[in-house]
N, C-alpha and C. Protein backbone atom coordinates (compact mmCIF):
# COMPACT_ATOMS: atom_id res chain seq x y z
N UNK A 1 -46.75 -29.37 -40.96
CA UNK A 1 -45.76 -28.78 -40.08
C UNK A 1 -46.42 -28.43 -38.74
N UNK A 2 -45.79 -28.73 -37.68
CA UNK A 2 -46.11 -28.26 -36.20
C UNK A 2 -46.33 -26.61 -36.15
N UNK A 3 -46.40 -26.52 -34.67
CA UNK A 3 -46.54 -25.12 -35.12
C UNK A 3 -45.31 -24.37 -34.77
N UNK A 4 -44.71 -23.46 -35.76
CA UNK A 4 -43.28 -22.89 -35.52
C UNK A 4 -43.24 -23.16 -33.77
N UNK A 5 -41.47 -23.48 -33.62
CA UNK A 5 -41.63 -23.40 -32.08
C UNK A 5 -41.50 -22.07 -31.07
N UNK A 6 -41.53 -21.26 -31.83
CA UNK A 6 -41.62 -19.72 -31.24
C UNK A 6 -42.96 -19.45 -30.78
N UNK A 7 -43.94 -20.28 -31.44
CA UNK A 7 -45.62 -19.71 -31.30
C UNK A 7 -46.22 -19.71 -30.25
N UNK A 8 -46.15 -20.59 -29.35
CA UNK A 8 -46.89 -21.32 -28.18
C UNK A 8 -46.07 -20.11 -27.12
N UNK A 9 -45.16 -20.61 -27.19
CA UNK A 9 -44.67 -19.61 -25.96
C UNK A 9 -44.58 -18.30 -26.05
N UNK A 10 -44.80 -17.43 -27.33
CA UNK A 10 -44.57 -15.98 -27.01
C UNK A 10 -46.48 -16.04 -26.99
N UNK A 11 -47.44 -16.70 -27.40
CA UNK A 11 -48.82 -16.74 -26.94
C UNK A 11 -48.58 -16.76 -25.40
N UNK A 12 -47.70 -17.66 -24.63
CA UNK A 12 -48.04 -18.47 -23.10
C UNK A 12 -47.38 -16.55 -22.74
N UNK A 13 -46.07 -16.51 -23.10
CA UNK A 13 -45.57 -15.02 -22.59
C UNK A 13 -46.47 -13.55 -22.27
N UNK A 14 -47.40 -13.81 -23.70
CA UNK A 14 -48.13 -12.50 -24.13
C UNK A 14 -49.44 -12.47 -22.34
N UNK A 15 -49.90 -14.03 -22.47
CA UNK A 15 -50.53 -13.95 -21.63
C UNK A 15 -50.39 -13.74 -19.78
N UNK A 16 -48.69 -13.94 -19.60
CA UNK A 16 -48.45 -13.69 -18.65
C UNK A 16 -47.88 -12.23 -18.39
N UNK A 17 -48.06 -11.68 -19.60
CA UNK A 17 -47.38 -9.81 -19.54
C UNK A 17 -46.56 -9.70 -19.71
N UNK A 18 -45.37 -10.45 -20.01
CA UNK A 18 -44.08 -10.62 -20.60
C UNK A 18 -44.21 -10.13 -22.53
N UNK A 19 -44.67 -8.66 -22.65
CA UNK A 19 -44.74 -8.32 -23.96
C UNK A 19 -43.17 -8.20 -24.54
N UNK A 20 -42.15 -8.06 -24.19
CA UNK A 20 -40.80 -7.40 -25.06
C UNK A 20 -40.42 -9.25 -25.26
N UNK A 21 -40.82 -10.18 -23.95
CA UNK A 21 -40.36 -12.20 -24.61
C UNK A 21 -41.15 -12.20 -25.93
N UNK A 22 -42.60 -12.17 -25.25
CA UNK A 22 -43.85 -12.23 -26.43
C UNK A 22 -43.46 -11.86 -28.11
N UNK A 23 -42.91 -10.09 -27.74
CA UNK A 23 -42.62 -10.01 -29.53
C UNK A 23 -41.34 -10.99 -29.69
N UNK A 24 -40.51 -11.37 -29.06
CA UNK A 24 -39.32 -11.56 -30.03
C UNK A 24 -40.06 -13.40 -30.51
N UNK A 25 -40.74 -13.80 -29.83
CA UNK A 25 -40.97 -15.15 -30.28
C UNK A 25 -41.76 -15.09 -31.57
N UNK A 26 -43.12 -13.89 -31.27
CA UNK A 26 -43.35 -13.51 -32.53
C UNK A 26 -42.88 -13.42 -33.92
N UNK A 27 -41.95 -12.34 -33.57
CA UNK A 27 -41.45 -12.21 -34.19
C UNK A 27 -40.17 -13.52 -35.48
N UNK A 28 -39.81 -14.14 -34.28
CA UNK A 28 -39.18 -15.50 -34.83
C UNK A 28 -40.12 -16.31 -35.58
N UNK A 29 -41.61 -16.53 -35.00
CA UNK A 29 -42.48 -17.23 -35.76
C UNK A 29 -42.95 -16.75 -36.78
N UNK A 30 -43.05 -15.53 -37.22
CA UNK A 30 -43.18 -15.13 -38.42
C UNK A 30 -42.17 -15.39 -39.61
N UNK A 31 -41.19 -14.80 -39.04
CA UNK A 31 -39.75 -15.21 -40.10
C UNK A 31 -39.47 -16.28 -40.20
N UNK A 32 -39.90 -17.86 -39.19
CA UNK A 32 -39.90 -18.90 -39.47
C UNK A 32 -41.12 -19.31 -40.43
N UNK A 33 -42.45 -18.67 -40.27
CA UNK A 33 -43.38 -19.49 -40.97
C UNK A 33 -42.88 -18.87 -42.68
N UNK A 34 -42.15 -17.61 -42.41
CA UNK A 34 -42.28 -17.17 -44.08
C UNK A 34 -41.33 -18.18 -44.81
N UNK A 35 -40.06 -18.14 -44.20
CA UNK A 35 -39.08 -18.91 -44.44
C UNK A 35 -39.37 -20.01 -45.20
N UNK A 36 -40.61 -21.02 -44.00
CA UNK A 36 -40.79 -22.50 -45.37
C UNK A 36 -42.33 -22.45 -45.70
N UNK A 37 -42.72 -21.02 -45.93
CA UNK A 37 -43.98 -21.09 -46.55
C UNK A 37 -45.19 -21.38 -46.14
N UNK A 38 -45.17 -21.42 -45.00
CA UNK A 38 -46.40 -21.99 -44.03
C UNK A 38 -47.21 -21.14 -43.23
N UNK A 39 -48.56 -20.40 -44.59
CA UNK A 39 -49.22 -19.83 -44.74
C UNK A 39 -50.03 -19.64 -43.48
N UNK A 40 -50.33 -20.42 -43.07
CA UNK A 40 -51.43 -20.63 -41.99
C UNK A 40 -50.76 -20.30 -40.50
N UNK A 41 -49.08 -21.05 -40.36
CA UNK A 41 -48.56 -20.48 -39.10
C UNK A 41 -48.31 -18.84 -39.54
N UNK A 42 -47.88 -18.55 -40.58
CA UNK A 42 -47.81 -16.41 -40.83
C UNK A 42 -48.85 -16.30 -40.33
N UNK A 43 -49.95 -16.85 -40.55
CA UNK A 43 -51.59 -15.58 -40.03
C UNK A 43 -51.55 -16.17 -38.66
N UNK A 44 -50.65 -16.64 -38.15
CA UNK A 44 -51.07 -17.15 -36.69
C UNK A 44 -50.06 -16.12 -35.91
N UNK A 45 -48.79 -16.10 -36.35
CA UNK A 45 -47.87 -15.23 -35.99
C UNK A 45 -47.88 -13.99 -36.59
N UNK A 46 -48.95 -13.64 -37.28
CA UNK A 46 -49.45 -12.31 -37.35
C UNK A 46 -50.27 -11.85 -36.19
N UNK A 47 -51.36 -13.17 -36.22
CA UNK A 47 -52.38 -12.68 -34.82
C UNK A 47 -51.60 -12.59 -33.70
N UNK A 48 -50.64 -13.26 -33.42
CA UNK A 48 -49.73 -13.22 -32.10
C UNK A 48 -49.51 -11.75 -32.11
N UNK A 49 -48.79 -10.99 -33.14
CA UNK A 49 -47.94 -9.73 -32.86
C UNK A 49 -48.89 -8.57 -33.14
N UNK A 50 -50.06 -8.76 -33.58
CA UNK A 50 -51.16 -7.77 -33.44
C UNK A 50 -51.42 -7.69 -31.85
N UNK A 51 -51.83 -9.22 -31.56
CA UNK A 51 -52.16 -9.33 -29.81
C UNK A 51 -51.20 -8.50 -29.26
N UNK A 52 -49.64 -8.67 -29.58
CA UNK A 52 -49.08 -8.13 -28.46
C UNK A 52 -48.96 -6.47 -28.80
N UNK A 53 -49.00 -5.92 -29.84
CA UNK A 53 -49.29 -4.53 -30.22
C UNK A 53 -50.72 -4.08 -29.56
N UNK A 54 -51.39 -4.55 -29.32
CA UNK A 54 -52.72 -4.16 -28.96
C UNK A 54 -52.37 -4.08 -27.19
N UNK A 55 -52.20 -5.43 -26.48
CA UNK A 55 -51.73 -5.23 -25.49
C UNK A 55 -50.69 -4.24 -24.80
N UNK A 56 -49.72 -3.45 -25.90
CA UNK A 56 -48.78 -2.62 -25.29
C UNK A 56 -49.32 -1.38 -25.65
N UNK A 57 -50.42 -1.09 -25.82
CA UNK A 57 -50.99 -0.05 -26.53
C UNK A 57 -50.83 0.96 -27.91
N UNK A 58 -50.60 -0.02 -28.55
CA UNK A 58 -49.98 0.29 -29.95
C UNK A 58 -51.11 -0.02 -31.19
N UNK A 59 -52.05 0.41 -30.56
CA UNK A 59 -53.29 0.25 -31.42
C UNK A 59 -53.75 0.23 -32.57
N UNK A 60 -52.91 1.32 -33.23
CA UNK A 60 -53.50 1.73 -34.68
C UNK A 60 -52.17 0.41 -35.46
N UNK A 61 -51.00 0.55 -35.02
CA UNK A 61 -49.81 -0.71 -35.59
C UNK A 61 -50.16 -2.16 -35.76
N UNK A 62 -51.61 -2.21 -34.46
CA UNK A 62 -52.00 -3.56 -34.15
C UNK A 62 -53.29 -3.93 -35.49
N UNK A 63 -54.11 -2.57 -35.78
CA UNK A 63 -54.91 -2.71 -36.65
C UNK A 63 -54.01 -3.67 -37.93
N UNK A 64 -53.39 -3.16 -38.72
CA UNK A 64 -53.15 -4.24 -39.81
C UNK A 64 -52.46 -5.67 -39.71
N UNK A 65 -51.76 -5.63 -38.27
CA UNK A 65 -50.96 -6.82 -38.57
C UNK A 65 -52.77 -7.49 -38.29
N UNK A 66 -53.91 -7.50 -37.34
CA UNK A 66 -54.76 -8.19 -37.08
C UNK A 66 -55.64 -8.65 -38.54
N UNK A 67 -56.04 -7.73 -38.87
CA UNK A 67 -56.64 -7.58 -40.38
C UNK A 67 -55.81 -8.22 -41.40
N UNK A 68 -54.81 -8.36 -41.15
CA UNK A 68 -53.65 -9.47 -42.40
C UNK A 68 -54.00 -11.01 -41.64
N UNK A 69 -53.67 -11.14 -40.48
CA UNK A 69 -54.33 -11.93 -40.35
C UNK A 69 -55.78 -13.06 -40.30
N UNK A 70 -56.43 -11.57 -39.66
CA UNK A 70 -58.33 -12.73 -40.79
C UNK A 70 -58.09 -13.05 -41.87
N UNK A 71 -57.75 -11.94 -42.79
CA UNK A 71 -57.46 -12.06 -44.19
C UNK A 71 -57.09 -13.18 -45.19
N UNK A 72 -55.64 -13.80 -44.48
CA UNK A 72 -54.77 -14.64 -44.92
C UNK A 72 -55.72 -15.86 -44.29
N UNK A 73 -56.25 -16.23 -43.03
CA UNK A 73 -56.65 -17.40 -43.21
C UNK A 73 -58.21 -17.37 -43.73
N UNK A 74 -58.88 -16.53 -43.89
CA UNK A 74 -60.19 -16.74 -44.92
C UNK A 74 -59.52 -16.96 -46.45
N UNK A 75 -58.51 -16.94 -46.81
CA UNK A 75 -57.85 -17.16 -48.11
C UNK A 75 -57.82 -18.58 -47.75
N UNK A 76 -56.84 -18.77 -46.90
CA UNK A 76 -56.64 -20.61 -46.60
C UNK A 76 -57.85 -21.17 -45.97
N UNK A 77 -59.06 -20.52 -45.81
CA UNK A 77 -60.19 -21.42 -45.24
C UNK A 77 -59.84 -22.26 -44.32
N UNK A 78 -59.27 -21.72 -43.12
CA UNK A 78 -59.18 -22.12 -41.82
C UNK A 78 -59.69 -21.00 -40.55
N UNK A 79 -60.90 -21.83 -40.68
CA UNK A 79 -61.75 -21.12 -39.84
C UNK A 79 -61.39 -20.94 -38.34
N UNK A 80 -60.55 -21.51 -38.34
CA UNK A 80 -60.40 -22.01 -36.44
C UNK A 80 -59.48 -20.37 -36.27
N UNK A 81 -58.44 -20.35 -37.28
CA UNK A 81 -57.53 -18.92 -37.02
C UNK A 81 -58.50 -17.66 -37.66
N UNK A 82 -59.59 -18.02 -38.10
CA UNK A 82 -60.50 -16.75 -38.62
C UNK A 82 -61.08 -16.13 -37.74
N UNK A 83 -61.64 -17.35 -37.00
CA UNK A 83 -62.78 -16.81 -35.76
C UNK A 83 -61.80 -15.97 -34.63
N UNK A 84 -60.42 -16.39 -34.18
CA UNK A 84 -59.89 -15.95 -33.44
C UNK A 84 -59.46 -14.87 -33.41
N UNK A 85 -58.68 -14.80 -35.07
CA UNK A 85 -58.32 -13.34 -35.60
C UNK A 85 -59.18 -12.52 -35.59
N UNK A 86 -60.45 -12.55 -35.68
CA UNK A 86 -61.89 -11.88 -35.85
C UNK A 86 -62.11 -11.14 -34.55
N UNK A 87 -61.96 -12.55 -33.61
CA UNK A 87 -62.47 -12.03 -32.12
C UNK A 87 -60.95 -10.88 -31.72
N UNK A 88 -59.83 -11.36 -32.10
CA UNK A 88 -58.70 -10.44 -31.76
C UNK A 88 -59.25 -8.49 -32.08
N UNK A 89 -59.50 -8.94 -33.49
CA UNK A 89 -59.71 -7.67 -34.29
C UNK A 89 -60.80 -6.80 -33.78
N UNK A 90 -61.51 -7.63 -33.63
CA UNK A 90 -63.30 -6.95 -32.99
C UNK A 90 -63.10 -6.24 -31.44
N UNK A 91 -62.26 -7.23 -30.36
CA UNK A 91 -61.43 -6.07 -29.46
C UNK A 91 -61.02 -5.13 -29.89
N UNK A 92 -59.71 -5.02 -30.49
CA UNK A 92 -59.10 -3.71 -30.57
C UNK A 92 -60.34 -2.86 -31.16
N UNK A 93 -61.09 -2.74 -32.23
CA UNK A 93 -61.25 -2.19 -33.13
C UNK A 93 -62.96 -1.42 -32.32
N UNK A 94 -62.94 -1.88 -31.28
CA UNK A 94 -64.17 -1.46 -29.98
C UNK A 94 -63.35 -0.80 -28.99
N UNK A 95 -61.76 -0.78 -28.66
CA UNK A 95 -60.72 -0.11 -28.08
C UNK A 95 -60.53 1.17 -28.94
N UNK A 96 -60.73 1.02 -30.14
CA UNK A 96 -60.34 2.55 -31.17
C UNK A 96 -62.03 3.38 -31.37
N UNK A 97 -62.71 2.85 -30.58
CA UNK A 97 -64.02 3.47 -30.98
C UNK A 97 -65.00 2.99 -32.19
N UNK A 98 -64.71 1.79 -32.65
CA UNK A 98 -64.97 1.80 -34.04
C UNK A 98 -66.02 0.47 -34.24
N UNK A 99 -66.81 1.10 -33.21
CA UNK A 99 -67.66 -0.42 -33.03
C UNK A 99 -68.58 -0.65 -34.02
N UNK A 100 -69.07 -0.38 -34.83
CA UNK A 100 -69.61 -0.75 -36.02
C UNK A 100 -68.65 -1.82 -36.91
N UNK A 101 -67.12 -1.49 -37.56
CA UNK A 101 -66.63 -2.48 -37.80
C UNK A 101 -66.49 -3.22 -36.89
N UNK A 102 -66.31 -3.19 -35.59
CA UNK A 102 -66.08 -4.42 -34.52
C UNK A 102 -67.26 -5.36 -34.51
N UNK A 103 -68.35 -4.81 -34.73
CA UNK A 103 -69.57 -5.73 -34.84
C UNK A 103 -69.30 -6.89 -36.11
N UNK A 104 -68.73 -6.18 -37.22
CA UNK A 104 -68.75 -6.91 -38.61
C UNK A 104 -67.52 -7.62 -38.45
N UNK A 105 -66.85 -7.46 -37.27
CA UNK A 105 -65.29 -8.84 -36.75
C UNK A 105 -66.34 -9.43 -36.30
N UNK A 106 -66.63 -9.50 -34.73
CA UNK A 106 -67.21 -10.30 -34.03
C UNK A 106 -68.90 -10.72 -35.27
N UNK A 107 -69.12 -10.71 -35.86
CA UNK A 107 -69.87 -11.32 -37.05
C UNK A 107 -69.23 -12.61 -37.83
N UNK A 108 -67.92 -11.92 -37.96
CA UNK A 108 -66.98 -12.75 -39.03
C UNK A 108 -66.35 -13.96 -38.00
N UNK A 109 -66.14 -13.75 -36.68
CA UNK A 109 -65.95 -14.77 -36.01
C UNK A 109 -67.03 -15.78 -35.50
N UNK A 110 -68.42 -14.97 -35.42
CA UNK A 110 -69.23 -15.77 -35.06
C UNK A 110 -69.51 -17.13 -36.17
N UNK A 111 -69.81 -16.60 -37.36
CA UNK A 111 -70.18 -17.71 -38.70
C UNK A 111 -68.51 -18.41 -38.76
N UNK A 112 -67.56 -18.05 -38.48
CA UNK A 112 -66.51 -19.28 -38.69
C UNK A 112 -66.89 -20.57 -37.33
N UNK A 113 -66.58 -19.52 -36.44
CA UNK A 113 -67.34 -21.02 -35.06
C UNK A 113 -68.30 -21.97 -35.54
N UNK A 114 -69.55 -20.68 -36.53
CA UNK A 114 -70.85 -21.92 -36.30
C UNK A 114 -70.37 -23.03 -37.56
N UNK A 115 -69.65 -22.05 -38.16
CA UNK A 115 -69.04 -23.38 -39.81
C UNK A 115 -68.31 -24.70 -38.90
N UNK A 116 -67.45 -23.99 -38.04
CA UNK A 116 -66.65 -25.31 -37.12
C UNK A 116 -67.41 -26.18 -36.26
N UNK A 117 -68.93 -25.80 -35.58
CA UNK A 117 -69.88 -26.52 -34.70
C UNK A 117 -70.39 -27.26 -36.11
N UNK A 118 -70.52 -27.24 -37.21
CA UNK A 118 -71.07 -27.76 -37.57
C UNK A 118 -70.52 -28.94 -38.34
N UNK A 119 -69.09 -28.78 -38.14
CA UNK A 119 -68.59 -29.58 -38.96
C UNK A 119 -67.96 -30.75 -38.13
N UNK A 120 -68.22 -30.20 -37.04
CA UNK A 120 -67.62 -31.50 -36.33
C UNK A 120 -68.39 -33.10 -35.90
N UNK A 121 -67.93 -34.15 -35.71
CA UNK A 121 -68.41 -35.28 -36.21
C UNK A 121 -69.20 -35.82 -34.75
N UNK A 122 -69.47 -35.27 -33.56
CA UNK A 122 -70.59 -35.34 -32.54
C UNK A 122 -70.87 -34.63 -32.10
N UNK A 123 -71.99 -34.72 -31.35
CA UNK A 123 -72.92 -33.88 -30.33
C UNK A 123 -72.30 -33.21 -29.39
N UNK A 124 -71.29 -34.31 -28.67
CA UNK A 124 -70.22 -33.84 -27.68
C UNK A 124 -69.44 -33.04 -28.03
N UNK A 125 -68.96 -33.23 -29.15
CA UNK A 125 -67.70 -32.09 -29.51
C UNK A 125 -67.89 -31.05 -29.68
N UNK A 126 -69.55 -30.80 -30.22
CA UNK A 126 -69.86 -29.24 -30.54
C UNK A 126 -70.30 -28.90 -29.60
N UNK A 127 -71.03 -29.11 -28.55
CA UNK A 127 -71.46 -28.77 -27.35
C UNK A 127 -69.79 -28.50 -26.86
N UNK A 128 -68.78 -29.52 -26.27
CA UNK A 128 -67.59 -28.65 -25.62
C UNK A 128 -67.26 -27.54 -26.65
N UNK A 129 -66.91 -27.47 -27.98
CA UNK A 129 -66.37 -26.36 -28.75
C UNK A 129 -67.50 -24.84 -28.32
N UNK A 130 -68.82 -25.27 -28.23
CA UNK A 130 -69.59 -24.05 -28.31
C UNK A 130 -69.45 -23.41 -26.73
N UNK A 131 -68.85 -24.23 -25.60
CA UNK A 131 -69.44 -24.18 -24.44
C UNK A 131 -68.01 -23.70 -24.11
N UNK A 132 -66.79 -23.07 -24.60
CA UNK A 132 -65.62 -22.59 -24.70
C UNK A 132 -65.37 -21.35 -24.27
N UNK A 133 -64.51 -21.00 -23.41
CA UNK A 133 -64.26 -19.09 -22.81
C UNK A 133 -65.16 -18.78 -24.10
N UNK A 134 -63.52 -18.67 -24.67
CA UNK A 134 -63.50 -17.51 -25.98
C UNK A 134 -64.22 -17.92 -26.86
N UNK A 135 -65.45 -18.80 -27.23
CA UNK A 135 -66.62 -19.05 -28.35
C UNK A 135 -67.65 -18.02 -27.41
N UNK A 136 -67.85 -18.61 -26.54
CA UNK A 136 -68.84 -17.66 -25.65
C UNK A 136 -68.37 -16.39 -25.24
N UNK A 137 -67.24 -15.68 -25.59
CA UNK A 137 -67.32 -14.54 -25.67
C UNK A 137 -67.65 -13.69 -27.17
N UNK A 138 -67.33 -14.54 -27.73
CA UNK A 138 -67.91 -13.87 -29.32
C UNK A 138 -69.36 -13.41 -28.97
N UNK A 139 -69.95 -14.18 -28.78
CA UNK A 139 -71.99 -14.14 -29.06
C UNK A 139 -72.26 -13.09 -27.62
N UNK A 140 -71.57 -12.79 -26.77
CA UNK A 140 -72.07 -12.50 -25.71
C UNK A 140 -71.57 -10.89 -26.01
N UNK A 141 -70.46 -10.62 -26.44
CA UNK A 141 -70.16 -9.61 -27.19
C UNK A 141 -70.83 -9.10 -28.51
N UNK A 142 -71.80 -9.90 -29.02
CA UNK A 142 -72.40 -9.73 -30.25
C UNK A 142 -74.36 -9.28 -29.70
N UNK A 143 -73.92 -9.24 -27.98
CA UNK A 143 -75.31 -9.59 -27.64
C UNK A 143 -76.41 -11.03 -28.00
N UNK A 144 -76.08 -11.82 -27.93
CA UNK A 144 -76.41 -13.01 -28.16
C UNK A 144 -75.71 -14.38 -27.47
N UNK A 145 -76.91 -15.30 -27.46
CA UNK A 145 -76.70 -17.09 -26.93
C UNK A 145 -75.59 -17.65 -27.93
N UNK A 146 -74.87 -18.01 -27.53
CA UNK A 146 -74.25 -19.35 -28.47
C UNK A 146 -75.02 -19.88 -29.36
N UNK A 147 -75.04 -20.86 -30.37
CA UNK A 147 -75.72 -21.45 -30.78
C UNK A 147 -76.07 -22.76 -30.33
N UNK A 148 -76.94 -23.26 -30.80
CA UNK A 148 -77.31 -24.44 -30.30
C UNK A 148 -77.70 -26.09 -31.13
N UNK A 149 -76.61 -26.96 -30.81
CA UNK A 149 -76.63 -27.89 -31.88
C UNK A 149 -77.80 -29.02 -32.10
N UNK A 150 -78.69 -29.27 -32.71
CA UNK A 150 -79.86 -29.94 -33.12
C UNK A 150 -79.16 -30.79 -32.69
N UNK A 151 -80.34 -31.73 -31.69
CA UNK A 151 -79.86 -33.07 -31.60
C UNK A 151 -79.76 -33.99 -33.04
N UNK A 152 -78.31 -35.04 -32.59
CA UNK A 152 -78.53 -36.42 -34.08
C UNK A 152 -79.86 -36.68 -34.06
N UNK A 153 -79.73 -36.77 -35.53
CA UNK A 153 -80.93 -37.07 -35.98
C UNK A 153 -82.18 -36.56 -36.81
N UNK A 154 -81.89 -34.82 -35.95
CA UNK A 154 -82.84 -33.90 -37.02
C UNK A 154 -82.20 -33.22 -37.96
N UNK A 155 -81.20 -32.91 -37.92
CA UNK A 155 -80.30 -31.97 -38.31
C UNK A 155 -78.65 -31.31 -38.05
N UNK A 156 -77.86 -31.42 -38.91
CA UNK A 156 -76.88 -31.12 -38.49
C UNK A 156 -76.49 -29.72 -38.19
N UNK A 157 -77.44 -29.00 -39.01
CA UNK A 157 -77.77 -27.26 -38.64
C UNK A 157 -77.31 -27.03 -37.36
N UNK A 158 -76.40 -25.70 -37.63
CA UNK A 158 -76.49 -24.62 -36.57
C UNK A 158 -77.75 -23.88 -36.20
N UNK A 159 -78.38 -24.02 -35.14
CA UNK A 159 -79.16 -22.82 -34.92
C UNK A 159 -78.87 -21.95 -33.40
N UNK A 160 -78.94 -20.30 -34.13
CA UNK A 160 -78.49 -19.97 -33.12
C UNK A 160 -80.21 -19.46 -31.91
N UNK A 161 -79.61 -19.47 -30.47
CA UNK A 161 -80.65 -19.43 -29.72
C UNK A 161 -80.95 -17.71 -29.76
C-alpha cells in the first residue's frame, strides 16, 4: 500500500506551520492506516501527530503518541520509521529536560541508520544516506561523526568515526 494519502501533506503542512491542516491529515492517516491494517503507515501517522503535538507545545500528549510510534515499527523491523521516530522522540524528550532518555532515542536512531548504511547494496548509496540533514543530525546530537562506510572490498561493516 502507498502511503495513506493524508500523510505527505499534513508532514508538507506540519512543516510549513499550518498545525490545525497538519492534525486533521494526521489524523485521517491514522484512521485510514487502522482501517486496512497497515501497521507501518499507523507508526508513521503516529510520528506525524506526535510531531505536530510537540510543535504546538503539547509536550507531555506528544510523549506517547512518539514512543507508540518507535515502538510499533521496531515490532515491524522497519528501521527507516525507527530511526526517525527515535530522532522525533530524542527532541522532545531534551525539550522536557529528560536528556538521559533522549540520549537512549538518539542511540536507538543512531544503530537503525547504521543497520540501513549497511544494508544497502553500494558505496554511493550509503555515503548519500549517511551524508543526509536528518542522519547527520542524529550523531551530531549524540556528539559524534557519522559513520563511515569501508570501502568494497574490505568490509561491509559500519564503522563509526
Amino acid at each position: 500500500m502507498a502511503h495513506p494519502p493524508a500523510l505527505r501533506p499534513g508532514a508538507l503542512a506540519l512543516a510549513r506551520g499550518r498545525h490545525d491542516e497538519a492534525r486533521q491529515f494526521a489524523t485521517e492517516s491514522l484512521e485510514l492506516a487502522r482501517k486496512t491494517y497497515s501497521r507501518k503507515h499507523e507508526a508513521r501517522a503516529q510520528r506525524l501527530q506526535g510531531e505536530i503535538l510537540a510543535a504546538t507545545g503539547r509536550l507531555k500528549e506528544s510523549t506517547p503518541m512518539l514512543e507508540a510510534a518507535v515502538t510499533l515499527s521496531q515490532h515491524l523491523k522497519v528501521p527507516r520509521d525507527e530511526w526517525m521516530g527515535a530522532l522525533a522522540l530524542g527532541k522532545l524528550l531534551m525539550r522536557l529536560g529528560k536528556d538521559k532518555e533522549a540520549e537512549v532515542a538518539f542511540n536507538t536512531s543512531a544503530a537503525a541508520i547504521e543497520a540501513i548504511a549497511a544494508g544497502l547494496k553500494t558505496d554511493f548509496l550509503s555515503r548519500a544516506f549517511l551524508a543526509a540533514p536528518p542522519v547527520l543530525e542524529v550523531f551530531k546530537l549524540l556528539g559524534r561523526r557519522a559513520p563511515v562506510i569501508k570501502p568494497p572490498g574490505t568490509s561491509l561493516a559500519v564503522k563509526a568515526q
